[in-house]
PDB file of N, CA and C in Angstrom:
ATOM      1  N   UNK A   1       1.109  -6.703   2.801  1.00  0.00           N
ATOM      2  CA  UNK A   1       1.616  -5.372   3.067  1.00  0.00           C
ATOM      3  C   UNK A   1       2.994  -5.194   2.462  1.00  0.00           C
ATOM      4  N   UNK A   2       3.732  -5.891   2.658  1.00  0.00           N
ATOM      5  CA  UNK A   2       5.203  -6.138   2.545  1.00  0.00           C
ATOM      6  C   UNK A   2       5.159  -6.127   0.452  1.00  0.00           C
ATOM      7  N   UNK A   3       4.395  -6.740  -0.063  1.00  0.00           N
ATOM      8  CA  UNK A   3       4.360  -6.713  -1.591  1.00  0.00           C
ATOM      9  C   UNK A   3       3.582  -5.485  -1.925  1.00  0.00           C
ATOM     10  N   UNK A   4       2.799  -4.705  -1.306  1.00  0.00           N
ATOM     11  CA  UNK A   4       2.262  -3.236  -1.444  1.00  0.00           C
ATOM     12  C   UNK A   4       3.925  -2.361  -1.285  1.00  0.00           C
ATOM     13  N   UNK A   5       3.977  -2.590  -0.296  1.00  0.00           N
ATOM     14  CA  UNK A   5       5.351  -1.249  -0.024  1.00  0.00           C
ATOM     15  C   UNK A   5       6.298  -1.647  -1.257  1.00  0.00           C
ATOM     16  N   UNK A   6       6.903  -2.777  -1.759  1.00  0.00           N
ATOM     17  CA  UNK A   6       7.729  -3.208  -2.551  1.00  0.00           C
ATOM     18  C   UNK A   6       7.217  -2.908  -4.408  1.00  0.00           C
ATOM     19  N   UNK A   7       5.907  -2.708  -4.222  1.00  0.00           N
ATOM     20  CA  UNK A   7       5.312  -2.176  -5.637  1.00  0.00           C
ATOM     21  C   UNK A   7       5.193  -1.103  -5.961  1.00  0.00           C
ATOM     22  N   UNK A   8       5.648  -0.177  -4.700  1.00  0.00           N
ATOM     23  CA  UNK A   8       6.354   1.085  -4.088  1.00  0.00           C
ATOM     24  C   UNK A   8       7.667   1.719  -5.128  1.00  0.00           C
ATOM     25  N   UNK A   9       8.332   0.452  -4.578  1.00  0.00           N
ATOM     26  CA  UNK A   9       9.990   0.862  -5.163  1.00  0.00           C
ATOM     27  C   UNK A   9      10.457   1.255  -4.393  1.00  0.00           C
ATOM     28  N   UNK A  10      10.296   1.415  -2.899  1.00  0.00           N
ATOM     29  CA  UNK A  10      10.664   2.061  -2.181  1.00  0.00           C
ATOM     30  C   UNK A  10      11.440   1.487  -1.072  1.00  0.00           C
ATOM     31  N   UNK A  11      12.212   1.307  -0.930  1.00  0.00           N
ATOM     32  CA  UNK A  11      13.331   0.217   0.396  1.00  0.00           C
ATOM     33  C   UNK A  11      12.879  -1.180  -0.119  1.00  0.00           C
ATOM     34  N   UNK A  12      12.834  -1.428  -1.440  1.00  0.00           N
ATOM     35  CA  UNK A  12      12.572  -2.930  -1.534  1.00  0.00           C
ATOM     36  C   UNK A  12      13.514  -4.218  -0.507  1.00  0.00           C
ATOM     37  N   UNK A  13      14.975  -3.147  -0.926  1.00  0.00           N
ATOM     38  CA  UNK A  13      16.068  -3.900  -0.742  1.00  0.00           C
ATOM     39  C   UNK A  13      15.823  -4.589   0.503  1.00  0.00           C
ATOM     40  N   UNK A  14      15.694  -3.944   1.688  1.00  0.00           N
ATOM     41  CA  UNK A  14      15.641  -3.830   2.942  1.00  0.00           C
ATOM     42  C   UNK A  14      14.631  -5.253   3.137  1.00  0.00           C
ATOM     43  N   UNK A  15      13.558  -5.117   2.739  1.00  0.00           N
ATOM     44  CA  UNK A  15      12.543  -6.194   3.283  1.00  0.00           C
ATOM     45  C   UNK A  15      12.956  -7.715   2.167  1.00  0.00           C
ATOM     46  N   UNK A  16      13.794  -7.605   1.349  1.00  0.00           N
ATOM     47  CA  UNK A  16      14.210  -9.277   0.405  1.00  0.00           C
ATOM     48  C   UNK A  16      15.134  -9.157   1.627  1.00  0.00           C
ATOM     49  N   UNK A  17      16.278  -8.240   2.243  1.00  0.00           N
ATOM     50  CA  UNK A  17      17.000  -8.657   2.986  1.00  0.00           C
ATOM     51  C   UNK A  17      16.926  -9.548   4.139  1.00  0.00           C
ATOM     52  N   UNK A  18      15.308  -8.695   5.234  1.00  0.00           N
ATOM     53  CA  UNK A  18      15.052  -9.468   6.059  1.00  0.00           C
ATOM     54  C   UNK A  18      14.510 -10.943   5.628  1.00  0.00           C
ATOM     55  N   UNK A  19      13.471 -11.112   4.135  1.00  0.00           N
ATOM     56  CA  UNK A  19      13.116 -12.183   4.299  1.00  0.00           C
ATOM     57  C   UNK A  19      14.540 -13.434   3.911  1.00  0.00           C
ATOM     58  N   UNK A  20      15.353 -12.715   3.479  1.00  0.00           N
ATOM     59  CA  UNK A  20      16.812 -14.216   3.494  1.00  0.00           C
ATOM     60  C   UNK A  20      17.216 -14.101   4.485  1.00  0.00           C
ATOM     61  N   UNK A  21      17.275 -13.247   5.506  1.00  0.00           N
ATOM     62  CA  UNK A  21      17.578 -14.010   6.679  1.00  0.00           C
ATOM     63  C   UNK A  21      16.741 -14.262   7.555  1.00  0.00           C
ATOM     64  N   UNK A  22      15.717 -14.334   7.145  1.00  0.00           N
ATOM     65  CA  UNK A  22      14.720 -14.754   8.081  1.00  0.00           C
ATOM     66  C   UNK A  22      14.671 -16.776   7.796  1.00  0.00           C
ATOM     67  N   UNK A  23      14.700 -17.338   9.584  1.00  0.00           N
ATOM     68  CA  UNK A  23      15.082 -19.000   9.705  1.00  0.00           C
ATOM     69  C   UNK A  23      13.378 -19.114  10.244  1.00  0.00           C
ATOM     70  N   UNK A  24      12.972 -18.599  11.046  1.00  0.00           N
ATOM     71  CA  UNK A  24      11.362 -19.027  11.426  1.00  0.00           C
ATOM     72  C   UNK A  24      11.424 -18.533  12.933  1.00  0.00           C
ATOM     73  N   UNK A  25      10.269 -18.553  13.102  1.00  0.00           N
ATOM     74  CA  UNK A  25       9.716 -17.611  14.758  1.00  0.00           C
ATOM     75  C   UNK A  25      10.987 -17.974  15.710  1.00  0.00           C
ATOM     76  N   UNK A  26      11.430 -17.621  16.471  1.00  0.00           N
ATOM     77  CA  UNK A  26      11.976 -17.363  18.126  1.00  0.00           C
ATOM     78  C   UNK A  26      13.345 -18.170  17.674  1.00  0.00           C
ATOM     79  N   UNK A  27      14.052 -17.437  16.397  1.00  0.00           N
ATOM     80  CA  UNK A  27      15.430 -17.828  15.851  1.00  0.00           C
ATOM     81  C   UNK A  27      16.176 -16.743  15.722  1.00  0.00           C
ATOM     82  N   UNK A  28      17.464 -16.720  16.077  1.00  0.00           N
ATOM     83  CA  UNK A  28      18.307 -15.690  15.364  1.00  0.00           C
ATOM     84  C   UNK A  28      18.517 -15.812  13.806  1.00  0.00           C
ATOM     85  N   UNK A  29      17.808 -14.797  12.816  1.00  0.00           N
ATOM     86  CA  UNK A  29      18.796 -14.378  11.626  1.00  0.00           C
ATOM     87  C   UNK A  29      19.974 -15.175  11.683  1.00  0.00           C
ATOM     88  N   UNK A  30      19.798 -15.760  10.704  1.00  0.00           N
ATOM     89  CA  UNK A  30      20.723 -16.439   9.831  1.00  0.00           C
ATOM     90  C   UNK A  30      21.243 -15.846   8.836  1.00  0.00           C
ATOM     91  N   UNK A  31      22.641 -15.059   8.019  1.00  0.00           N
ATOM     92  CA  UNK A  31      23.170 -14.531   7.268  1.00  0.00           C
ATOM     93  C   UNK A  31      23.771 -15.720   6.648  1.00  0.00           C
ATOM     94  N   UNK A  32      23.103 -15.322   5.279  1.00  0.00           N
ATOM     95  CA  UNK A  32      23.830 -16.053   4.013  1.00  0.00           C
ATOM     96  C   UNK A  32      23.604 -17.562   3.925  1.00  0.00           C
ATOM     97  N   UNK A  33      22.177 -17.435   4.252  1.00  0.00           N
ATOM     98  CA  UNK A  33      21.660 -18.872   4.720  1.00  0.00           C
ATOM     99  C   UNK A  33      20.491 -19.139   3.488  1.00  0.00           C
ATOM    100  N   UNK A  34      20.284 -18.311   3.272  1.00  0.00           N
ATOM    101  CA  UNK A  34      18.845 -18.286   1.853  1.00  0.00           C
ATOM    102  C   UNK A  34      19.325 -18.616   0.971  1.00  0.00           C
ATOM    103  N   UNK A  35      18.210 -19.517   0.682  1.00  0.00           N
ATOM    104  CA  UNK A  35      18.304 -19.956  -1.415  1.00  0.00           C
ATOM    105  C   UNK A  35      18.491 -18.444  -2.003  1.00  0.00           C
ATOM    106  N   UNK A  36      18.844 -19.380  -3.172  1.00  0.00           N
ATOM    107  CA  UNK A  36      18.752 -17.922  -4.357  1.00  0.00           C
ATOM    108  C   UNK A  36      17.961 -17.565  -5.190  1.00  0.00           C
ATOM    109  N   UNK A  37      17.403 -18.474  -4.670  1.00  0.00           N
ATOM    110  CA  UNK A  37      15.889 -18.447  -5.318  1.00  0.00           C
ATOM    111  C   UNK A  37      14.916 -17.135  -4.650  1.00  0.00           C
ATOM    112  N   UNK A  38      14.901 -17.060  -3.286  1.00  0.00           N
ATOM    113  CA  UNK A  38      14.766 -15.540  -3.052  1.00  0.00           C
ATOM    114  C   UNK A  38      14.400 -14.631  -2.876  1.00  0.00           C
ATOM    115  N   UNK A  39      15.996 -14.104  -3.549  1.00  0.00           N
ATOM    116  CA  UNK A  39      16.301 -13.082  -4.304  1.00  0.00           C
ATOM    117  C   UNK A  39      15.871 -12.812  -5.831  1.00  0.00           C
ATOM    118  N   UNK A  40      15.967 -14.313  -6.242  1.00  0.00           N
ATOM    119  CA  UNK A  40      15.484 -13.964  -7.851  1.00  0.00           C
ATOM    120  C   UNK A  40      13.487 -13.494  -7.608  1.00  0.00           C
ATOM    121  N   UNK A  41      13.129 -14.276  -6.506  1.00  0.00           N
ATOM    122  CA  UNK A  41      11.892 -13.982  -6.698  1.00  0.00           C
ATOM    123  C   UNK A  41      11.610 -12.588  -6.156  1.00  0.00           C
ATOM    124  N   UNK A  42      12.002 -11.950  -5.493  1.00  0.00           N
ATOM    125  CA  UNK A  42      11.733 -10.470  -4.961  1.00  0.00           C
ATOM    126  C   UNK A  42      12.570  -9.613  -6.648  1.00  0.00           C
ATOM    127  N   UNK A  43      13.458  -9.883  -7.011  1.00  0.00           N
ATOM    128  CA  UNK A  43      14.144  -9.426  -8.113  1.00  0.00           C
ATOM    129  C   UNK A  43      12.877  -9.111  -9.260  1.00  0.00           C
ATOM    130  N   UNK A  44      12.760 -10.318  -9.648  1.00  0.00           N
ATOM    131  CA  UNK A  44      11.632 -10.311 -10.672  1.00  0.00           C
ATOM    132  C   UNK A  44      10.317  -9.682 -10.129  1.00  0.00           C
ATOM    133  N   UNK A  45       9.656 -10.092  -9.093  1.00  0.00           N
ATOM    134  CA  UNK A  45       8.919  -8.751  -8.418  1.00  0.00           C
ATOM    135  C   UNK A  45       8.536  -7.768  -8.728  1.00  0.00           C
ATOM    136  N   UNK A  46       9.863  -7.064  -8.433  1.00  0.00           N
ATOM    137  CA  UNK A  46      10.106  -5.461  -8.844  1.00  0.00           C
ATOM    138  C   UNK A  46      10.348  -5.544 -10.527  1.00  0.00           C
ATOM    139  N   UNK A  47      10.932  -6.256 -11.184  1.00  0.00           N
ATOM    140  CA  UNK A  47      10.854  -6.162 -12.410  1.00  0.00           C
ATOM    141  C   UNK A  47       9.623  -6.193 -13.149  1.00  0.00           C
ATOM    142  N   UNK A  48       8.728  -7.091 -12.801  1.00  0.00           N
ATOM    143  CA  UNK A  48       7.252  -7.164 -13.370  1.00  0.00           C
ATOM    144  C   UNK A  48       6.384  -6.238 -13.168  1.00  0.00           C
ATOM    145  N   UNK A  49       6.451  -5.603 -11.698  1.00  0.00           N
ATOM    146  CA  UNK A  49       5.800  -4.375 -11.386  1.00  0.00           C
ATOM    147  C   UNK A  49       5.622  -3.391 -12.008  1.00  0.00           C
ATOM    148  N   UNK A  50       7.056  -2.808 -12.086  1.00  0.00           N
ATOM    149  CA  UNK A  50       7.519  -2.144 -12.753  1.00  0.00           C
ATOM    150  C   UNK A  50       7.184  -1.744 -13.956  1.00  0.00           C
ATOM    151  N   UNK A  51       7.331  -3.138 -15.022  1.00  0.00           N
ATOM    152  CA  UNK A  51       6.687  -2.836 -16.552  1.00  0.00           C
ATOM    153  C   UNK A  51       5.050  -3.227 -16.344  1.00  0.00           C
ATOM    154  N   UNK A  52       4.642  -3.439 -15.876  1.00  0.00           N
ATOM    155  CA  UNK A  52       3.252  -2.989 -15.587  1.00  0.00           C
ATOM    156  C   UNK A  52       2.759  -2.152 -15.373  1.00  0.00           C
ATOM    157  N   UNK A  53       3.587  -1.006 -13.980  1.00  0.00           N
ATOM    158  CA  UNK A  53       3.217   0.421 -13.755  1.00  0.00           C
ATOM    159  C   UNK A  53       3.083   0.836 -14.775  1.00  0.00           C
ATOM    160  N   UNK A  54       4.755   0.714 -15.525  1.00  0.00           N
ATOM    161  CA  UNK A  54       5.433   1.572 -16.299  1.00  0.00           C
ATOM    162  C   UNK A  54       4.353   1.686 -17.664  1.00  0.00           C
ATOM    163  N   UNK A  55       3.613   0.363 -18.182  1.00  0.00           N
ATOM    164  CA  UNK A  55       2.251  -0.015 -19.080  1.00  0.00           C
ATOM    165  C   UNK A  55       1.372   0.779 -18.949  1.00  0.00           C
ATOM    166  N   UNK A  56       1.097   1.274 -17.762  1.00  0.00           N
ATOM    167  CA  UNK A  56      -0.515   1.699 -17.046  1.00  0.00           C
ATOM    168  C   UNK A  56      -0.381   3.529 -17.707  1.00  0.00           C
ATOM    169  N   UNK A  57       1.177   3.650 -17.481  1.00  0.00           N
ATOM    170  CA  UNK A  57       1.809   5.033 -17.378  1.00  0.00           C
ATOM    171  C   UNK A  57       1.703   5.864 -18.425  1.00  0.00           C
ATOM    172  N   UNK A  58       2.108   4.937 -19.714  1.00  0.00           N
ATOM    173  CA  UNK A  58       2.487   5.248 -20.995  1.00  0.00           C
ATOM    174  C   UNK A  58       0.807   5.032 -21.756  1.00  0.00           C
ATOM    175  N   UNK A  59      -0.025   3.948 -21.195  1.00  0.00           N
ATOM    176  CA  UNK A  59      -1.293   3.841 -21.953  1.00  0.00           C
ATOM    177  C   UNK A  59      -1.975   5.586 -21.607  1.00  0.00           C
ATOM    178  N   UNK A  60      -2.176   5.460 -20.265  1.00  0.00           N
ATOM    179  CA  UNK A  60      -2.496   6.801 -19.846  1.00  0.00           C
ATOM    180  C   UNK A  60      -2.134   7.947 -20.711  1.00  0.00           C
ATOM    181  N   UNK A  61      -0.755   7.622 -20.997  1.00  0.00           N
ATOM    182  CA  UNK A  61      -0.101   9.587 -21.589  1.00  0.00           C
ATOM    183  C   UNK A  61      -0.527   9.248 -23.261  1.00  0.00           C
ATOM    184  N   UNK A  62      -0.692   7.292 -23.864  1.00  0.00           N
ATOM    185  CA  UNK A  62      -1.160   8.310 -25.196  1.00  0.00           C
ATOM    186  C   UNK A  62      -2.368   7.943 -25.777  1.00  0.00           C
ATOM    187  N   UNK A  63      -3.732   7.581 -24.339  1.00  0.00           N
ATOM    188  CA  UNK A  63      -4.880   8.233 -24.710  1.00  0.00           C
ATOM    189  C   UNK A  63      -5.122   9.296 -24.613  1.00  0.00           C
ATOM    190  N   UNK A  64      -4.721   9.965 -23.771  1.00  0.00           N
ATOM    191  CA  UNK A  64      -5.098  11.324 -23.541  1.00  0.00           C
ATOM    192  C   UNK A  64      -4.305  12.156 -24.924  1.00  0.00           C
ATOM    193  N   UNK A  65      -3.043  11.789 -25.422  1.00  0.00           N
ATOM    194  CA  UNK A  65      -2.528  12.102 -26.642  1.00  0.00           C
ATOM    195  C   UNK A  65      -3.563  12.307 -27.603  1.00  0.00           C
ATOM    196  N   UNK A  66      -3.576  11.024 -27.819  1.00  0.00           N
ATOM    197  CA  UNK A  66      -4.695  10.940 -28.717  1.00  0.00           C
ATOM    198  C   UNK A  66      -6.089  11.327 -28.573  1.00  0.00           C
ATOM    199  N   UNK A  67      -6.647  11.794 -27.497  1.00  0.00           N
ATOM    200  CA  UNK A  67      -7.666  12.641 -26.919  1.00  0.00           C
ATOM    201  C   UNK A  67      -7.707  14.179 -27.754  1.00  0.00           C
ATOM    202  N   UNK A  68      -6.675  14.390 -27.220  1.00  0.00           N
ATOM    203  CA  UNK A  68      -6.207  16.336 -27.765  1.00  0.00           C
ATOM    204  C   UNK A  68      -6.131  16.347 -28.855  1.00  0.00           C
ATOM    205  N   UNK A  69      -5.684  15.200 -29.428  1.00  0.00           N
ATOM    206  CA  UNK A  69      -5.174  14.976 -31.288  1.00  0.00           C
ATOM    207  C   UNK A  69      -6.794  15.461 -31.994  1.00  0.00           C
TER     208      UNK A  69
END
């Protein structure tokens, strides 16, 4: 669910936040306790998504281009 909403673009920030501070069941949040590893992996995430959507987006606008052509 959490990688659906984030393929979103939409409050990504919010849910990489909880998962670095997230320590494991019946713990207080830990701040500034996460690898950085991550972050790079929610980072890249949204980066890969992204040019994938962004792939799906542009194939779309120039078959149909080339449709009308």
């Amino acid at each position: 669910m959490h990688m659906y909403i984030m393929s979103l673009t939409v409050n990504w920030a919010i849910f990489m936040y909880r998962t670095m501070d997230s320590r494991g069941p019946d713990l207080v949040p830990g701040y500034k306790e996460a690898p950085l590893s991550t972050a790079l992996f929610f980072i890249s995430f949204i980066f890969f998504v992204s040019l994938f959507i962004m792939n799906l987006f542009v194939g779309v606008i120039i078959t149909a281009f080339n449709k009308e052509r």
